[in-house]
C-alpha atoms as a PDB file:
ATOM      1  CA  UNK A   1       0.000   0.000   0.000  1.00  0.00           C
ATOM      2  CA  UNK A   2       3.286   2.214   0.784  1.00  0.00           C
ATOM      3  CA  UNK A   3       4.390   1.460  -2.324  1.00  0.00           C
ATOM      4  CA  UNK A   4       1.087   2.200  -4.922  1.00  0.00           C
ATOM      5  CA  UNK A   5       0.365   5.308  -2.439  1.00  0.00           C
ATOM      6  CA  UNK A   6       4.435   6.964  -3.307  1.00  0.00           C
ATOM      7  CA  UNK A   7       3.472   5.994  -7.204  1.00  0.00           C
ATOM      8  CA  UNK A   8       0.137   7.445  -7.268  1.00  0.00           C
ATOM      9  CA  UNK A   9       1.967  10.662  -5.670  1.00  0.00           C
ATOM     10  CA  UNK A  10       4.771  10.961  -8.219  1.00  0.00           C
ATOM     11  CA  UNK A  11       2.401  10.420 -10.956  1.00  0.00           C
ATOM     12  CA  UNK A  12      -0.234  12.158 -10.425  1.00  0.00           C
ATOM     13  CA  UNK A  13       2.254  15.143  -9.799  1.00  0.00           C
ATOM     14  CA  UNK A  14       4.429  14.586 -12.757  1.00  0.00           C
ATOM     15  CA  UNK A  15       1.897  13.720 -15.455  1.00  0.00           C
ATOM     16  CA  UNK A  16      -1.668  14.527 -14.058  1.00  0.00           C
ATOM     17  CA  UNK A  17      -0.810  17.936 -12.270  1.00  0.00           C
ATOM     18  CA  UNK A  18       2.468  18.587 -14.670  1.00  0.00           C
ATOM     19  CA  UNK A  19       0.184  21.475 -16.374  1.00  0.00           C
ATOM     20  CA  UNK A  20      -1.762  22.612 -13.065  1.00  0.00           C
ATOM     21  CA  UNK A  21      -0.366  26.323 -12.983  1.00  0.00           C
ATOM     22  CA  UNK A  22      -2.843  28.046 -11.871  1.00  0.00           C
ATOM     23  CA  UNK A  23      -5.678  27.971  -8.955  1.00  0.00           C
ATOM     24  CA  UNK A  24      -9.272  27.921 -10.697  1.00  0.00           C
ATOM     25  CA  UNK A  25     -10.223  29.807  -7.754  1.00  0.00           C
ATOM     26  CA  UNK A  26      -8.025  32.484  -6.760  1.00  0.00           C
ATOM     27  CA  UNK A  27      -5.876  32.460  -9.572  1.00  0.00           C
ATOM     28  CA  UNK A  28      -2.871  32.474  -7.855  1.00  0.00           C
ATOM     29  CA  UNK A  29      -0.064  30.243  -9.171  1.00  0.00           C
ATOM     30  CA  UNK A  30       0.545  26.569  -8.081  1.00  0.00           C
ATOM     31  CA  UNK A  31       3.637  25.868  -6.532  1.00  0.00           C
ATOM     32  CA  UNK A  32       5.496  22.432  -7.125  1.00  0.00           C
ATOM     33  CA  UNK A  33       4.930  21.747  -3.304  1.00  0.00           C
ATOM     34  CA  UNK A  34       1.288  22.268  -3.497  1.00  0.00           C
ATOM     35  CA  UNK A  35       1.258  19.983  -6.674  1.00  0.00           C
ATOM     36  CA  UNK A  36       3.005  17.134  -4.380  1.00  0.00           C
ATOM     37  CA  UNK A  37       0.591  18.042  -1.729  1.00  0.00           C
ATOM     38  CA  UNK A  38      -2.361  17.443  -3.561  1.00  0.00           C
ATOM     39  CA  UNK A  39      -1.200  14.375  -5.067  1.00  0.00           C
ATOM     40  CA  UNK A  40      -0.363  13.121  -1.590  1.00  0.00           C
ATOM     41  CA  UNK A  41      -3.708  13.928  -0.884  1.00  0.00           C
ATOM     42  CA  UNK A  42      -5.497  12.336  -3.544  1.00  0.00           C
ATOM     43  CA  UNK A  43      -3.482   9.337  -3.442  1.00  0.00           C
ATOM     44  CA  UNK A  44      -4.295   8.658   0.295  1.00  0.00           C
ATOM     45  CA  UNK A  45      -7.825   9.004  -0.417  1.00  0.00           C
ATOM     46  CA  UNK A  46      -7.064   6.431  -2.845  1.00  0.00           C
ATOM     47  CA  UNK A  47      -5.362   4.175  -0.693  1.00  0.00           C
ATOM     48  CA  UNK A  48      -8.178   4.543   2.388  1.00  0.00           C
ATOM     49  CA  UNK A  49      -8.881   1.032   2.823  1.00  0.00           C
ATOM     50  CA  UNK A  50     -11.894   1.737   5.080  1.00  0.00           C
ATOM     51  CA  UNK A  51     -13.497   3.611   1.819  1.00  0.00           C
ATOM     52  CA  UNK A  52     -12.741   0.768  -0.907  1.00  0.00           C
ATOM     53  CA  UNK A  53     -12.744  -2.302   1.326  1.00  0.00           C
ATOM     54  CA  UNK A  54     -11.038  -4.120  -1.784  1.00  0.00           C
ATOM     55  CA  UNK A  55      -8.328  -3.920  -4.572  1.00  0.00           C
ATOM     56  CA  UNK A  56     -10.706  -4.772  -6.321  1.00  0.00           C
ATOM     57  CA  UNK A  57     -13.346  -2.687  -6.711  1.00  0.00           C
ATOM     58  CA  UNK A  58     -13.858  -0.141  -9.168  1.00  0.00           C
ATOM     59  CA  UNK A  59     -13.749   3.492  -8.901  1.00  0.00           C
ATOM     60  CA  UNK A  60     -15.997   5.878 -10.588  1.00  0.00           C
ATOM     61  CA  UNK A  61     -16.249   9.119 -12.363  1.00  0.00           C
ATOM     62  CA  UNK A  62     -17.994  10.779 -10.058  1.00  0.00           C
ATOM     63  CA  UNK A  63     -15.512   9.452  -6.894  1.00  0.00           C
ATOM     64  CA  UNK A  64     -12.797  10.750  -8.558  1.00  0.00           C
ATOM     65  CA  UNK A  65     -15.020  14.308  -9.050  1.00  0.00           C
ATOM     66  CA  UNK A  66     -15.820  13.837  -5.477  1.00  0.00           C
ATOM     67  CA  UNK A  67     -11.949  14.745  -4.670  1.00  0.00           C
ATOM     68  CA  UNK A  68     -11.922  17.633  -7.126  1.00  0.00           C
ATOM     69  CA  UNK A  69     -10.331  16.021  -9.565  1.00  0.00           C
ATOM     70  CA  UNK A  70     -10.845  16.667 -13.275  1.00  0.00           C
ATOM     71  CA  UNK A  71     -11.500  13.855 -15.423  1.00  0.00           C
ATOM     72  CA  UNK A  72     -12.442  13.347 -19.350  1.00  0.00           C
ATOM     73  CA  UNK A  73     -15.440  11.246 -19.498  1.00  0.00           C
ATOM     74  CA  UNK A  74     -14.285   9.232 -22.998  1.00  0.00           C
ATOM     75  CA  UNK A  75     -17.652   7.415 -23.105  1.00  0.00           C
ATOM     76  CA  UNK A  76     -18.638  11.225 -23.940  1.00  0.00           C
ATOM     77  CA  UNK A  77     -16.909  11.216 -27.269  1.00  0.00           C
ATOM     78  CA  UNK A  78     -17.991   8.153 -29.520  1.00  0.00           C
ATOM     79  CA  UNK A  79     -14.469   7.702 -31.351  1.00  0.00           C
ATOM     80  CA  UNK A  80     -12.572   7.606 -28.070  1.00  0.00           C
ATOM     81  CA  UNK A  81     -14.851   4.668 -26.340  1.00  0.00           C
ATOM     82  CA  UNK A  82     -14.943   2.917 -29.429  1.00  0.00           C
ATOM     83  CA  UNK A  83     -11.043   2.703 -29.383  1.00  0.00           C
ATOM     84  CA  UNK A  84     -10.715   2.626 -25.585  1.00  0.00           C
ATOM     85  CA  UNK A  85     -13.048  -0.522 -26.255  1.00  0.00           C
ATOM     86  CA  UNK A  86     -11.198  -2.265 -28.506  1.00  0.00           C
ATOM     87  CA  UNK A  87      -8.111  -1.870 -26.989  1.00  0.00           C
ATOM     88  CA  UNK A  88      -9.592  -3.050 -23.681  1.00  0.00           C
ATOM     89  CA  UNK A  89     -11.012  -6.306 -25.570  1.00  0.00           C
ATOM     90  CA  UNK A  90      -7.662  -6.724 -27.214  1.00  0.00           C
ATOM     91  CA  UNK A  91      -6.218  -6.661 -23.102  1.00  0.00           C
ATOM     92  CA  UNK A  92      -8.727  -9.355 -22.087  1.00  0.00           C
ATOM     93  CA  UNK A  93      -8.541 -11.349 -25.240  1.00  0.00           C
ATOM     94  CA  UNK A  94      -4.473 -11.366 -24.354  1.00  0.00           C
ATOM     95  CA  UNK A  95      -4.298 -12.244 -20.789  1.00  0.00           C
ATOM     96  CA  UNK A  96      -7.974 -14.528 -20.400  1.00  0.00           C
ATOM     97  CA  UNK A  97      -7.973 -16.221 -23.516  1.00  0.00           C
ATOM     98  CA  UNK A  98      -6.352 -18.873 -25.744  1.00  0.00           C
ATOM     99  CA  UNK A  99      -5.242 -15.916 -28.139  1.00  0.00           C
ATOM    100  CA  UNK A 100      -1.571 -15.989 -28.575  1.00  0.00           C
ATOM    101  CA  UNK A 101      -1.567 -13.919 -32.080  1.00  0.00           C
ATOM    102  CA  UNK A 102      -3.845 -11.208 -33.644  1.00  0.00           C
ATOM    103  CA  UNK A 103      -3.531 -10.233 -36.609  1.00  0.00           C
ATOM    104  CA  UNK A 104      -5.765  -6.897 -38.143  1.00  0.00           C
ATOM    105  CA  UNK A 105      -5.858  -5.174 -41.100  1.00  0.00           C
ATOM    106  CA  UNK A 106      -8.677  -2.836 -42.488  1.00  0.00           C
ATOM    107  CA  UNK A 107     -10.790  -5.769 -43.807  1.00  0.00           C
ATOM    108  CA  UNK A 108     -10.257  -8.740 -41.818  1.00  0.00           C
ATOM    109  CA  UNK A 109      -8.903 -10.166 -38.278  1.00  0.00           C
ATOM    110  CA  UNK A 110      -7.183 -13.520 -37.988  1.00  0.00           C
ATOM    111  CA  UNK A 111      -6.411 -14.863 -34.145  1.00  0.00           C
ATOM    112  CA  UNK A 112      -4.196 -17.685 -33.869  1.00  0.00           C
ATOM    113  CA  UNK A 113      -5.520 -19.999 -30.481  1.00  0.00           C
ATOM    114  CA  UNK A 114      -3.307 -22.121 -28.695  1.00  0.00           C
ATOM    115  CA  UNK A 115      -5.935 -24.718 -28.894  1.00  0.00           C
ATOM    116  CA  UNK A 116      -9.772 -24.424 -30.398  1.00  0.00           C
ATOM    117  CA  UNK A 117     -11.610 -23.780 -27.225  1.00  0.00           C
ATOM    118  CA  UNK A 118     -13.960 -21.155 -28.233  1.00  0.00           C
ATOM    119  CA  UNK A 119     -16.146 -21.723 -30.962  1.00  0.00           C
ATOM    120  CA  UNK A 120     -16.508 -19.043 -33.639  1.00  0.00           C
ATOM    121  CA  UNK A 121     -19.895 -17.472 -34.634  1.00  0.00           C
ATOM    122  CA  UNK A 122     -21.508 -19.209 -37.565  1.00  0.00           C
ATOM    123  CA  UNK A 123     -22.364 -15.705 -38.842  1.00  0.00           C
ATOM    124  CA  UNK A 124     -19.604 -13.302 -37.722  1.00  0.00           C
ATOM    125  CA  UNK A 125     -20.581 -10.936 -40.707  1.00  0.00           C
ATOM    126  CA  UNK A 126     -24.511 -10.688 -39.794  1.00  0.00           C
ATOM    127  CA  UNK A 127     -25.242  -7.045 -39.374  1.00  0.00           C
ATOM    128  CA  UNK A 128     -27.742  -8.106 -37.197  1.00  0.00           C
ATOM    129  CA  UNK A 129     -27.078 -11.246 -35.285  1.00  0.00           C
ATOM    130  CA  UNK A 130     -23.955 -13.616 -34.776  1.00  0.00           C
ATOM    131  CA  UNK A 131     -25.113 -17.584 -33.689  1.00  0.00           C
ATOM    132  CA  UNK A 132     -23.090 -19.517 -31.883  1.00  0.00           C
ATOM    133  CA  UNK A 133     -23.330 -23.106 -31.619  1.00  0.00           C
ATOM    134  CA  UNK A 134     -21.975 -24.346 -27.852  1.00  0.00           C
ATOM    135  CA  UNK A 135     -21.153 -27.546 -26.507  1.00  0.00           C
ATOM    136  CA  UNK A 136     -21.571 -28.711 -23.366  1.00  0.00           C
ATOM    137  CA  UNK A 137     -18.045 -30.148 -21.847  1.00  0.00           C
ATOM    138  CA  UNK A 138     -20.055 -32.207 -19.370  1.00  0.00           C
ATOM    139  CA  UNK A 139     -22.773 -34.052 -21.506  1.00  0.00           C
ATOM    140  CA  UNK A 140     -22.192 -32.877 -25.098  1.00  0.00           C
ATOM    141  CA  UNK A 141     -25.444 -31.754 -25.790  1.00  0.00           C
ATOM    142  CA  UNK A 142     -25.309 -28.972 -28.299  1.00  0.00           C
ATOM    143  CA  UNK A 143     -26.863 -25.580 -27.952  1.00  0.00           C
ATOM    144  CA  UNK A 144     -27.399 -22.651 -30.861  1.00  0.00           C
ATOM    145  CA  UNK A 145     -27.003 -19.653 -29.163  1.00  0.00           C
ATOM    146  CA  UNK A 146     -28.209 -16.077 -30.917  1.00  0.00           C
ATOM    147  CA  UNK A 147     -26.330 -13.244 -29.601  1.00  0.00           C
ATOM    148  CA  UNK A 148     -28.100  -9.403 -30.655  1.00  0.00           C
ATOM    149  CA  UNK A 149     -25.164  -7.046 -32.364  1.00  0.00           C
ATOM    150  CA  UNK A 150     -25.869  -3.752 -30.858  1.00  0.00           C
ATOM    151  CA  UNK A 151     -29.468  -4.013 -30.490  1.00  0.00           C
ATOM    152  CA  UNK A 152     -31.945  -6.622 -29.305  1.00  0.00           C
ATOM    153  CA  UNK A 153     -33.764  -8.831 -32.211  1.00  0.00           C
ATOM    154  CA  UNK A 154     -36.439 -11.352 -32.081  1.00  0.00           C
ATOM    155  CA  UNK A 155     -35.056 -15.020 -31.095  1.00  0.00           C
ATOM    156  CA  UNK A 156     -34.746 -17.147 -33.602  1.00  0.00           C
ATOM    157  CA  UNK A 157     -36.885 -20.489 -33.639  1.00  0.00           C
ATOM    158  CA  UNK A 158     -34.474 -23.124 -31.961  1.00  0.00           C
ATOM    159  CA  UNK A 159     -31.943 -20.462 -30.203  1.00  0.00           C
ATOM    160  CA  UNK A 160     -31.302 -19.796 -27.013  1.00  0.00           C
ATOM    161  CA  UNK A 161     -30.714 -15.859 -26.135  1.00  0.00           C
ATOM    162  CA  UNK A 162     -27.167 -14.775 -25.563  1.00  0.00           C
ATOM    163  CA  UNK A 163     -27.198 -14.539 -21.208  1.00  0.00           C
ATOM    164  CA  UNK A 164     -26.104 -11.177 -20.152  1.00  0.00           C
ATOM    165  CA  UNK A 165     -23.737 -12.749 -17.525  1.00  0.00           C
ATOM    166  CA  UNK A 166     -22.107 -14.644 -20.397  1.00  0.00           C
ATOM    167  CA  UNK A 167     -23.185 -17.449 -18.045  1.00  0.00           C
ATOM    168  CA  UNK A 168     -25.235 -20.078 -19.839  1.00  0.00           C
ATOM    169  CA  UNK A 169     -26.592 -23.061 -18.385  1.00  0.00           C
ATOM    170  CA  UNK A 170     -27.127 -26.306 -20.811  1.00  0.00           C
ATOM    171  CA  UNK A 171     -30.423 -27.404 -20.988  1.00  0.00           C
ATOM    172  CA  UNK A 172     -29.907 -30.854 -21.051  1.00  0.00           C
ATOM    173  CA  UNK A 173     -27.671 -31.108 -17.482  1.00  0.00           C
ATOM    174  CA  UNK A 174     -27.889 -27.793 -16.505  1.00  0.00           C
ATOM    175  CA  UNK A 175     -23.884 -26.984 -16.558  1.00  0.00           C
ATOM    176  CA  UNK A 176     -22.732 -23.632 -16.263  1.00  0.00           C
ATOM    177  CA  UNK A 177     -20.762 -22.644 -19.388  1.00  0.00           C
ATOM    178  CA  UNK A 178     -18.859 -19.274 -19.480  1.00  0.00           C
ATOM    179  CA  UNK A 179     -19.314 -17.456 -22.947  1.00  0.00           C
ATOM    180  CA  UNK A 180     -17.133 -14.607 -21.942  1.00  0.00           C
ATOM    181  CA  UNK A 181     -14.526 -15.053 -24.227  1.00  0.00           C
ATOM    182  CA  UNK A 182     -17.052 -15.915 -27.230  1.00  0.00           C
ATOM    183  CA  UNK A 183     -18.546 -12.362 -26.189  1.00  0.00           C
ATOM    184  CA  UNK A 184     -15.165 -11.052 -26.497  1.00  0.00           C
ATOM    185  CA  UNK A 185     -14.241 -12.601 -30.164  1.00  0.00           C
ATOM    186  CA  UNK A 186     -17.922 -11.970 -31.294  1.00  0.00           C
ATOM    187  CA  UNK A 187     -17.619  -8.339 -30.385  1.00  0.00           C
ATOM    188  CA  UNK A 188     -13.909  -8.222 -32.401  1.00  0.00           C
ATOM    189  CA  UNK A 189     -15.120  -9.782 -35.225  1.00  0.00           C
ATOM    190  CA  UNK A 190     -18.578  -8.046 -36.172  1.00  0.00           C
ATOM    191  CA  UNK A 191     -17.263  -4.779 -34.535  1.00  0.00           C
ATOM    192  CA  UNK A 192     -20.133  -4.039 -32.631  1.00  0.00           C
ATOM    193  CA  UNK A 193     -21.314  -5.184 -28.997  1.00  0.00           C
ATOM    194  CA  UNK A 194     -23.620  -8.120 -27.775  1.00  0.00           C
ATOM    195  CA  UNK A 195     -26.640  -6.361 -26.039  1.00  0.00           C
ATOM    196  CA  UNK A 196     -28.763  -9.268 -24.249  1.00  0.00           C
END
């Protein structure tokens, strides 16, 4: 915690702060001490363990607002999420997936897996709907699954829906079956998101 909460300082003062020169209220000049102070501020606020409880939980917008802190909202401005999005799929797809090698260019994709795990949509050009056919590692049975592209559609005759979770359950044994990563390499490959 010593350690992230000296980071968080030096950061925040060197890159976050580094064009803080002036006080939005009095307009007097910052100082480089009051720039370190801040950050030092910020960063045990950020560190408070009785406020976040866990590592792991997420921060928001409007917690970082609540210390006076300026942030960009990028879901604001559509070309920014859209990369922010990718590039955060292209994270997960890299560290929780079988990916080991993606290949884009302007027209196509091509991942390399280090073994076929997840299946690929039957229809990953539909401008509508990608199905996915899923099979149950505990009894085999096999499942079409319809996942919506960026709005929802009616369900076609013999599909299940896509489950918001990305948790579906077979409905021959009743096995959980996580479609996160088919979510994922839908999403990449029709460039658009799976609304359920």
């Amino acid at each position: 915690m010593k350690f992230a909460k000296v980071l968080v300082t030096d950061w925040l003062a060197r890159y976050k702060f580094k064009n803080w020169s002036t006080h939005s209220t009095t307009g007097q000049p910052v100082t480089e001490e009051e720039r370190i102070a801040r950050a030092e501020e910020i960063a045990g606020e950020l560190c408070n363990h009785r406020r976040w409880l866990t590592h792991g939980r997420s921060i928001k917008i409007d917690d970082l607002e609540g210390m006076r802190l300026r942030i960009t909202d990028y879901s604001r401005s559509p070309e920014l999420a859209d990369a922010i999005r990718r590039y955060h799929t292209l994270l997960q797809m890299t560290f929780a997936t079988n990916i080991y090698k993606v290949t884009e260019t302007p027209t196509s994709q091509v991942y390399r897996f280090l073994a076929p795990q997840v299946p690929a949509p039957q229809q990953p050009g539909s401008a509508e709907v990608a199905t996915v056919e899923v099979r149950c590692p505990q009894c085999n049975n096999a499942s079409k699954v319809q996942a919506n592209l960026d709005k929802l559609r009616p369900l076609q005759e013999g599909h299940l829906p896509f489950p918001a979770d990305n948790k579906l359950h077979c409905p021959s044994c009743g096995s959980e079956i996580d479609l996160s990563d088919t979510r994922r390499q839908i999403e990449v490959q029709t460039k658009k998101r799976v609304v359920a």
